[in-house]
C-alpha atoms as a PDB file:
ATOM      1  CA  UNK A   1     149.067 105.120 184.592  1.00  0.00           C
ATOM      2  CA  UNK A   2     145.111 104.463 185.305  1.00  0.00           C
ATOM      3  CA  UNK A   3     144.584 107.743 183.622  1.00  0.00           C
ATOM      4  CA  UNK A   4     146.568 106.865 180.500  1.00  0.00           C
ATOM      5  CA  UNK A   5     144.588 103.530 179.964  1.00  0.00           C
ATOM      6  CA  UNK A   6     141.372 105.152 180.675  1.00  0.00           C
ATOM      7  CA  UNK A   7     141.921 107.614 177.784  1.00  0.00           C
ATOM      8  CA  UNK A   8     143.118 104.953 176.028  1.00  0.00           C
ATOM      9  CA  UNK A   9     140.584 102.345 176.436  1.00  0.00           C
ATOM     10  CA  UNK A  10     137.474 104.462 177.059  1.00  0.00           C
ATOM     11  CA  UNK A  11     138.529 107.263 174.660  1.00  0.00           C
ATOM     12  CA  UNK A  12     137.164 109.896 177.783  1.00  0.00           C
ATOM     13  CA  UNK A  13     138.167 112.752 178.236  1.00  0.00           C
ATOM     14  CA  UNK A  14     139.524 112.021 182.581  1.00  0.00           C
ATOM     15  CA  UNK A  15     139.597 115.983 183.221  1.00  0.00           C
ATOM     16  CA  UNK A  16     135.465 115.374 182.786  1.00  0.00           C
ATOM     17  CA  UNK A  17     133.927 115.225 186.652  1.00  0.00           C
ATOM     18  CA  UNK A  18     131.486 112.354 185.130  1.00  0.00           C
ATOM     19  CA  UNK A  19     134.267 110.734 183.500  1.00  0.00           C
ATOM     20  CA  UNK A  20     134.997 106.833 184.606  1.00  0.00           C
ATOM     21  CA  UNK A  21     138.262 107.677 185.749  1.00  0.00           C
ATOM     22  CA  UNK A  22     137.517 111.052 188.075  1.00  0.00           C
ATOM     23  CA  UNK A  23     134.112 108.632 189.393  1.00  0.00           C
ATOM     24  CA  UNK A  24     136.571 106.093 190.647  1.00  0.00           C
ATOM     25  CA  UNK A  25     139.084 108.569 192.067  1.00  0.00           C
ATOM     26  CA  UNK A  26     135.586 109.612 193.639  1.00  0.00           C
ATOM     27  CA  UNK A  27     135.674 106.458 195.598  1.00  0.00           C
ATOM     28  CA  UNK A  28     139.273 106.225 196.508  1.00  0.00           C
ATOM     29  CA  UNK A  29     138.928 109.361 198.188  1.00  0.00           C
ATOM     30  CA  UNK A  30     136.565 107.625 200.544  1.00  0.00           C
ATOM     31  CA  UNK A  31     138.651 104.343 201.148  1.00  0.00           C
ATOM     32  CA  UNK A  32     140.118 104.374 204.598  1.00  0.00           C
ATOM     33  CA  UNK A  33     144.083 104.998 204.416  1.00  0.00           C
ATOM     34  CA  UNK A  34     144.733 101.326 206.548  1.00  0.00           C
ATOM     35  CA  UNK A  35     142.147  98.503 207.890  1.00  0.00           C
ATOM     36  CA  UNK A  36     143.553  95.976 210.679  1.00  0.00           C
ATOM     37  CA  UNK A  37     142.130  92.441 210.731  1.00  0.00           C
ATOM     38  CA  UNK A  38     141.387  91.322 213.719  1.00  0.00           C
ATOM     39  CA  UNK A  39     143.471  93.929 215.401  1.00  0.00           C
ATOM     40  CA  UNK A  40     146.498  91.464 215.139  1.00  0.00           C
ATOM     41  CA  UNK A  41     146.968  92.609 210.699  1.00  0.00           C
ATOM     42  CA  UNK A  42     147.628  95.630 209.892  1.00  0.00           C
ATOM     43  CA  UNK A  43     146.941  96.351 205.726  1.00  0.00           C
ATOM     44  CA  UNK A  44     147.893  99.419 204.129  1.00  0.00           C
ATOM     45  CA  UNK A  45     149.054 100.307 200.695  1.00  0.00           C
ATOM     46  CA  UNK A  46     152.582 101.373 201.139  1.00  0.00           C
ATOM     47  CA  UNK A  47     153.855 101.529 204.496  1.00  0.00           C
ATOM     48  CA  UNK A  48     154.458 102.669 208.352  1.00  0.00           C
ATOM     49  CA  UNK A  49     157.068 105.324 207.067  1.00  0.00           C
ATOM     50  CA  UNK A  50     158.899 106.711 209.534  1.00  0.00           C
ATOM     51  CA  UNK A  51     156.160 109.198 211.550  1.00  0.00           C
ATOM     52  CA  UNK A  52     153.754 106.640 212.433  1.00  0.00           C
ATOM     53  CA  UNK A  53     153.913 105.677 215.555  1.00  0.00           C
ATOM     54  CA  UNK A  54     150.471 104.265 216.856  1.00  0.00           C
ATOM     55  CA  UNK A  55     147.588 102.643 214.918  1.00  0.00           C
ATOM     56  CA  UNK A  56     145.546 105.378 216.547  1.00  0.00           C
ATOM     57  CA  UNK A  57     147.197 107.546 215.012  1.00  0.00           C
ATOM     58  CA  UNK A  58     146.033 106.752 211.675  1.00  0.00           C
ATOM     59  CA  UNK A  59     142.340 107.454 212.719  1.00  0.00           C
ATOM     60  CA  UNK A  60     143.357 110.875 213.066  1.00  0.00           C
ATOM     61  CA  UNK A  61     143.693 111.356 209.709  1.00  0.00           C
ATOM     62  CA  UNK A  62     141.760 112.382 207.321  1.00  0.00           C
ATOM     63  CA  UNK A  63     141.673 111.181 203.923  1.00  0.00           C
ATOM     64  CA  UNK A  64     141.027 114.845 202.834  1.00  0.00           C
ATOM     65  CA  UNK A  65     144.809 115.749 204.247  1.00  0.00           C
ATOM     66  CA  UNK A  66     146.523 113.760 201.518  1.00  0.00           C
ATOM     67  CA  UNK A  67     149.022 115.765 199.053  1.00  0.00           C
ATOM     68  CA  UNK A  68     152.065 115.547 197.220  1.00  0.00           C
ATOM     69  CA  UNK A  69     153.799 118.268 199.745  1.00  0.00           C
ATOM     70  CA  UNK A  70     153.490 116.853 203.006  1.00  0.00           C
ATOM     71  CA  UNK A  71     154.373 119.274 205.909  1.00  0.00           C
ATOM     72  CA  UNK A  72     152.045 118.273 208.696  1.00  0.00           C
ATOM     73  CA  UNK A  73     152.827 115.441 211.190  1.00  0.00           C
ATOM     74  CA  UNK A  74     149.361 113.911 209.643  1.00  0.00           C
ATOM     75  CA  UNK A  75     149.921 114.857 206.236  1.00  0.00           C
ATOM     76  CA  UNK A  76     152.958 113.192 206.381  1.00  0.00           C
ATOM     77  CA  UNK A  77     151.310 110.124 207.884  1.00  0.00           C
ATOM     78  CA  UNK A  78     149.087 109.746 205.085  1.00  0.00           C
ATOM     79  CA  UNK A  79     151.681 110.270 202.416  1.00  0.00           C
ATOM     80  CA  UNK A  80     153.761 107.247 203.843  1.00  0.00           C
ATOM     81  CA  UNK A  81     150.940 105.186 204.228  1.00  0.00           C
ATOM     82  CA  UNK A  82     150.002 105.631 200.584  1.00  0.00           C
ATOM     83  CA  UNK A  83     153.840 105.517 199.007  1.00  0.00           C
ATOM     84  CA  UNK A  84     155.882 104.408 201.521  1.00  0.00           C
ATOM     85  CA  UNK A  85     158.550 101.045 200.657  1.00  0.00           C
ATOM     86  CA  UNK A  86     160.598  98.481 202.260  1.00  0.00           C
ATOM     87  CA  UNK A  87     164.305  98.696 202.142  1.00  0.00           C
ATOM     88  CA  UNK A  88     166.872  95.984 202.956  1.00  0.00           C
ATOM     89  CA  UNK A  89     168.774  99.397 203.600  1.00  0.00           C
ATOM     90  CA  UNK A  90     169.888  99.716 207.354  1.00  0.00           C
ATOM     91  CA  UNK A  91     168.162 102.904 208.015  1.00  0.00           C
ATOM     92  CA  UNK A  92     165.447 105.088 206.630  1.00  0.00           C
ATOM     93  CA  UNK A  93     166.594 106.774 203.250  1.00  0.00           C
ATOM     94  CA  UNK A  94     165.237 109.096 200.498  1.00  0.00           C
ATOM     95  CA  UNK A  95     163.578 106.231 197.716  1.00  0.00           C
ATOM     96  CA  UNK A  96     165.206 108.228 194.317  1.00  0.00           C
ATOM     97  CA  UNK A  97     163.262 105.107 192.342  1.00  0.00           C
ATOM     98  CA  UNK A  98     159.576 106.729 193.628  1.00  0.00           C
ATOM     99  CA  UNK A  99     160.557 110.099 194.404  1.00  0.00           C
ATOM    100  CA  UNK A 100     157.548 111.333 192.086  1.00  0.00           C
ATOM    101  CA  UNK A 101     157.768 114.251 193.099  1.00  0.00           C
ATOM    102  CA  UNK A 102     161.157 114.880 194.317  1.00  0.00           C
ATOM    103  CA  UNK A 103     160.433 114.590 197.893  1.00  0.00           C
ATOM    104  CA  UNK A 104     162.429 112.277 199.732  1.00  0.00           C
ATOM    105  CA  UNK A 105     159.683 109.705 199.609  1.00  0.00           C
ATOM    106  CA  UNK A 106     161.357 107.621 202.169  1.00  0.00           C
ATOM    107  CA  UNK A 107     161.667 103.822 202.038  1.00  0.00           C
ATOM    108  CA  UNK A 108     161.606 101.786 205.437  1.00  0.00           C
ATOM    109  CA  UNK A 109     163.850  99.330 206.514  1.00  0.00           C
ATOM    110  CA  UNK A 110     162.647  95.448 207.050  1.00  0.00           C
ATOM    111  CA  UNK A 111     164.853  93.282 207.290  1.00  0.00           C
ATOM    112  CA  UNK A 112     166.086  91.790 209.961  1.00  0.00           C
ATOM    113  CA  UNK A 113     170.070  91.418 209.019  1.00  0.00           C
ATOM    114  CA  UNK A 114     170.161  95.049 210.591  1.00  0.00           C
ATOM    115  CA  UNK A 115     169.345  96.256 214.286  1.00  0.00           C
ATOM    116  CA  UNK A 116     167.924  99.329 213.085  1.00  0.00           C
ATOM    117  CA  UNK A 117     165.500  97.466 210.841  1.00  0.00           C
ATOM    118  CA  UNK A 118     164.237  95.035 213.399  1.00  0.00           C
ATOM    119  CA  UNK A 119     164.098  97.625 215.762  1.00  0.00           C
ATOM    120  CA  UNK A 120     161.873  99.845 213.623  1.00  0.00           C
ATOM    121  CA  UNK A 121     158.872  97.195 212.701  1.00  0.00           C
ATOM    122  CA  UNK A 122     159.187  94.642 215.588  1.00  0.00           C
ATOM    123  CA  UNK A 123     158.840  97.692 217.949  1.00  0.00           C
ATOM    124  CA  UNK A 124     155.762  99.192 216.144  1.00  0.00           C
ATOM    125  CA  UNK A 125     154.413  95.799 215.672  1.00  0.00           C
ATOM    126  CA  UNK A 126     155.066  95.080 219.419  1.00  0.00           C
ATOM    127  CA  UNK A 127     153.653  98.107 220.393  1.00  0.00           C
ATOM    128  CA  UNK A 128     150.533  97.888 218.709  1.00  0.00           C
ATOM    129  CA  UNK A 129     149.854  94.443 219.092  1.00  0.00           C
ATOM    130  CA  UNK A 130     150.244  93.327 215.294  1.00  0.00           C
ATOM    131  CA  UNK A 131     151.654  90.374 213.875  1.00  0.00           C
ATOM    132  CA  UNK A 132     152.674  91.488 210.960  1.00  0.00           C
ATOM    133  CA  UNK A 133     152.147  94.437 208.077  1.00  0.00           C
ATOM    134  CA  UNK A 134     150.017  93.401 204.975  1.00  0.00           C
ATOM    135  CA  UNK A 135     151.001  96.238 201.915  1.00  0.00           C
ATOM    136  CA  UNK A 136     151.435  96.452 198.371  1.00  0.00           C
ATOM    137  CA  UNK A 137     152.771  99.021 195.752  1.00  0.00           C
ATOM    138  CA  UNK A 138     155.821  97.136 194.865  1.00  0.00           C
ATOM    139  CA  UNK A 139     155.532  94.057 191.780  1.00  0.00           C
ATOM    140  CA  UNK A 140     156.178  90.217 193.511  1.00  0.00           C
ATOM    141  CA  UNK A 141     157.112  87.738 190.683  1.00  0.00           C
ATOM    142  CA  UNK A 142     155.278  85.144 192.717  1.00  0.00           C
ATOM    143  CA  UNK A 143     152.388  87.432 193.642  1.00  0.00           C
ATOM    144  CA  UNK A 144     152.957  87.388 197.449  1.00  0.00           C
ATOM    145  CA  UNK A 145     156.193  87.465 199.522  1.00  0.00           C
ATOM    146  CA  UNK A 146     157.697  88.118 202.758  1.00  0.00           C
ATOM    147  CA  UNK A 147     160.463  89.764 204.390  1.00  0.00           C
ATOM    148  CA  UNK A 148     160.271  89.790 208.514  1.00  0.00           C
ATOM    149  CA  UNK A 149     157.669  91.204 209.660  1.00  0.00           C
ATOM    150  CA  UNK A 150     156.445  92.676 206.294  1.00  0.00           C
ATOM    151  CA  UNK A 151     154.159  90.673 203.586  1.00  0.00           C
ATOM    152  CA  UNK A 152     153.984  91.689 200.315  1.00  0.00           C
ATOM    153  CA  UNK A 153     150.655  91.491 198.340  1.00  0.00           C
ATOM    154  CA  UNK A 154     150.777  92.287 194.442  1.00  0.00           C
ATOM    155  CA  UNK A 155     147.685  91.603 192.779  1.00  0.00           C
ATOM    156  CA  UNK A 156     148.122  92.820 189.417  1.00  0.00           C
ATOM    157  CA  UNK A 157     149.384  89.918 186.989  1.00  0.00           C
ATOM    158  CA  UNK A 158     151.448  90.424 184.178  1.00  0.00           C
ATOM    159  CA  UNK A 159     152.907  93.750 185.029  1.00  0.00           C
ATOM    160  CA  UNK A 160     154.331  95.545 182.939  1.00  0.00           C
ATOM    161  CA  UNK A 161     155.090  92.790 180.331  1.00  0.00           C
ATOM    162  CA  UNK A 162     156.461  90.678 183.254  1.00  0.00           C
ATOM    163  CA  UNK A 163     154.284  87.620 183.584  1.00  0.00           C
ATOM    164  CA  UNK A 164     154.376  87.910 187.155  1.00  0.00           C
ATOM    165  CA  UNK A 165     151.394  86.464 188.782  1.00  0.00           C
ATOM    166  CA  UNK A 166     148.686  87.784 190.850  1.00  0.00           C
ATOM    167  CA  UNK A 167     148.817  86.828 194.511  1.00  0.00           C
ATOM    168  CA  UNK A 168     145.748  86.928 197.425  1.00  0.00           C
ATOM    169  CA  UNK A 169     145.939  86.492 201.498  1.00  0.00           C
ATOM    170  CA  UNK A 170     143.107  84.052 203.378  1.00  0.00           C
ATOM    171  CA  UNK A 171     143.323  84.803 206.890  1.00  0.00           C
ATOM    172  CA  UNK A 172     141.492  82.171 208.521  1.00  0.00           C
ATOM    173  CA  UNK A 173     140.060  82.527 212.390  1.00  0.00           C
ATOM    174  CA  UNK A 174     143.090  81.034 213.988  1.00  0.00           C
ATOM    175  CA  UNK A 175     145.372  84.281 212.199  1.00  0.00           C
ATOM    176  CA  UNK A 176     146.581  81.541 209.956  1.00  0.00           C
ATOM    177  CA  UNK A 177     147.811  83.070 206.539  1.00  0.00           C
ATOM    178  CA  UNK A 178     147.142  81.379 203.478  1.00  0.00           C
ATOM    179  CA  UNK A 179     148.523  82.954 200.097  1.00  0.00           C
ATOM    180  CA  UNK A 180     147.355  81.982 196.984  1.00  0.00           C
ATOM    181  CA  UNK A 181     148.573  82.528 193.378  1.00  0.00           C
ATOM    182  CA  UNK A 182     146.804  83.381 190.234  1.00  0.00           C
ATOM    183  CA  UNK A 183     149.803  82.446 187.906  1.00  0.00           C
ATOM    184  CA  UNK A 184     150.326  84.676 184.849  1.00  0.00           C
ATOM    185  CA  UNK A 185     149.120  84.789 181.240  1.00  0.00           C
ATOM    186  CA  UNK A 186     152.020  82.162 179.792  1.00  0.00           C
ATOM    187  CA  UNK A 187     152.560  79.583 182.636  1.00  0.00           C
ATOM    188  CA  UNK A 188     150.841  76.259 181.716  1.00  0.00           C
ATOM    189  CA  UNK A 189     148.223  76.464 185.333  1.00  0.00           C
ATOM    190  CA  UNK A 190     147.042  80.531 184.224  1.00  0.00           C
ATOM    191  CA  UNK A 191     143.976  81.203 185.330  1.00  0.00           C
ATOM    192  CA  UNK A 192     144.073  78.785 187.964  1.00  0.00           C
ATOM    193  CA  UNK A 193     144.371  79.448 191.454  1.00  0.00           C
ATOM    194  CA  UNK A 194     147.300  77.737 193.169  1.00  0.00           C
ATOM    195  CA  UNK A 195     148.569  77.898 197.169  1.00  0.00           C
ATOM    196  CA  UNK A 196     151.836  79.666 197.020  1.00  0.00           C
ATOM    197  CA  UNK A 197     154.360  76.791 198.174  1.00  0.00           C
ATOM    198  CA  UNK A 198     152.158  74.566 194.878  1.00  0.00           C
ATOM    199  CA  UNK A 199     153.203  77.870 192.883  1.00  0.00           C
ATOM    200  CA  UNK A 200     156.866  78.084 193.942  1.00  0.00           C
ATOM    201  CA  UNK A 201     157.400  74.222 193.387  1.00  0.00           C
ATOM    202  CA  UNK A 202     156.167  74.644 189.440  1.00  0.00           C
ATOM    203  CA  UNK A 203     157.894  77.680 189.021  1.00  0.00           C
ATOM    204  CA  UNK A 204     160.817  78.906 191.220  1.00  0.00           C
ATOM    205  CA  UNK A 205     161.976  82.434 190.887  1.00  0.00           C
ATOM    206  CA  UNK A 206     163.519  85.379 192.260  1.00  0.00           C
ATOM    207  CA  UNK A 207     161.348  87.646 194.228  1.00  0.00           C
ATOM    208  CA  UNK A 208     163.410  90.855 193.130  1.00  0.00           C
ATOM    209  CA  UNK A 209     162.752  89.886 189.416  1.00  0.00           C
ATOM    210  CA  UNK A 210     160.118  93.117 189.316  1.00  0.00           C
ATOM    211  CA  UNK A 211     161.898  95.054 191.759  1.00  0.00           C
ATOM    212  CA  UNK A 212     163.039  97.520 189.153  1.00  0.00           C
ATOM    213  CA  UNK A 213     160.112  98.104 187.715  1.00  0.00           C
ATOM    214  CA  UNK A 214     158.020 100.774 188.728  1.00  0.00           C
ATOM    215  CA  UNK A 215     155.635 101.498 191.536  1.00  0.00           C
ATOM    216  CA  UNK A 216     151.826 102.604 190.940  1.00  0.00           C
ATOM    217  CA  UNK A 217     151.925 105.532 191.051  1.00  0.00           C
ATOM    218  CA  UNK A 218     150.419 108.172 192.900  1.00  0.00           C
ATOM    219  CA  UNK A 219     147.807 110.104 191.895  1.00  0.00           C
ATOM    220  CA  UNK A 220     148.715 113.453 190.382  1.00  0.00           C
END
């Protein structure tokens, strides 16, 4: 993990508080847990879970409440938000492939094959007024992808060995979405930035290519 390649890399020491490593934890313990855009995007790391219930709720929590053993009705807000997945599964279930800590991190269903799943994030979308749910955590070959209700953002290219690309949202003033790709180390256009449907013409693929990789992980 981030730890690993700072020891590597740096050659520090990360248990040292001036270390680069415990400096940028530092800061991600003062990112907010979600942003909307434009009240209409919601953008969050992992997920809604399965406590959320309100976008206000989320500004009841505090960043501090985050840990690995959540018990509280916010603690386990925050914990979702952070690790939280998508399932094509048709209802909420224990996620065995990031189960860090042996949990039950639960994945949420998105797709919209199942009633349960559409009823889960169309009703929180609905109810919040959101178009749709911008997260991360999981690798997209392409970089971006989408599945209902859900997009996918993965901006880390070549993951893992996996010349995946990197991918990035626009959202212009009419809530238009525009993704664009950053195409991985060994395609011909790399370091080039390409609009997705440009991308996916060059270079169709699978999105679940990366699905078994894993997750980043949470910090210990």
């Amino acid at each position: 993990g981030f730890g690993d390649e700072c020891t590597s890399k740096l050659k520090e020491n990360i248990d040292d508080a001036d270390s680069v490593f415990q400096r940028i934890n530092r800061c991600f313990d003062k990112l907010p847990l979600a942003a909307t855009i434009e009240g209409v995007f919601l953008c969050v790391h992992g997920g809604i879970g399965s406590t959320l219930k309100t976008i206000a709720d989320i500004d009841a929590v505090s960043v501090i409440v985050i840990q690995h053993d959540p018990r509280t009705t916010n603690q386990k807000i925050a914990y979702e938000l952070l690790w939280s997945d998508p399932s094509e599964e048709a209802e909420n279930s224990p996620n065995p492939n990031h189960d860090y800590f042996k949990l039950k991190q639960v994945r949420e269903c998105v797709t919209l094959e199942y009633s349960v799943c559409q009823n889960r994030i169309n009703k929180f979308c609905a109810e919040n007024g959101l178009i749709a749910i911008i997260r991360s955590h999981e690798p997209v070959i392409s970089g971006v992808s989408q599945t209902g209700k859900v997009i996918n953002v993965f901006s880390c290219s070549d993951y893992a060995g996996q010349n995946n690309s990197a991918g990035i949202l626009t959202v212009k003033r009419d809530q238009e979405i525009v993704p664009k790709i950053l195409p991985g180390s060994t395609i011909k256009e790399a370091g080039r930035w390409l609009l997705l449907e440009d991308f996916r013409k060059m270079r169709p693929q699978e999105e679940q290519l990366l699905r078994g990789q894993p997750a980043t992980p949470p910090k210990r």
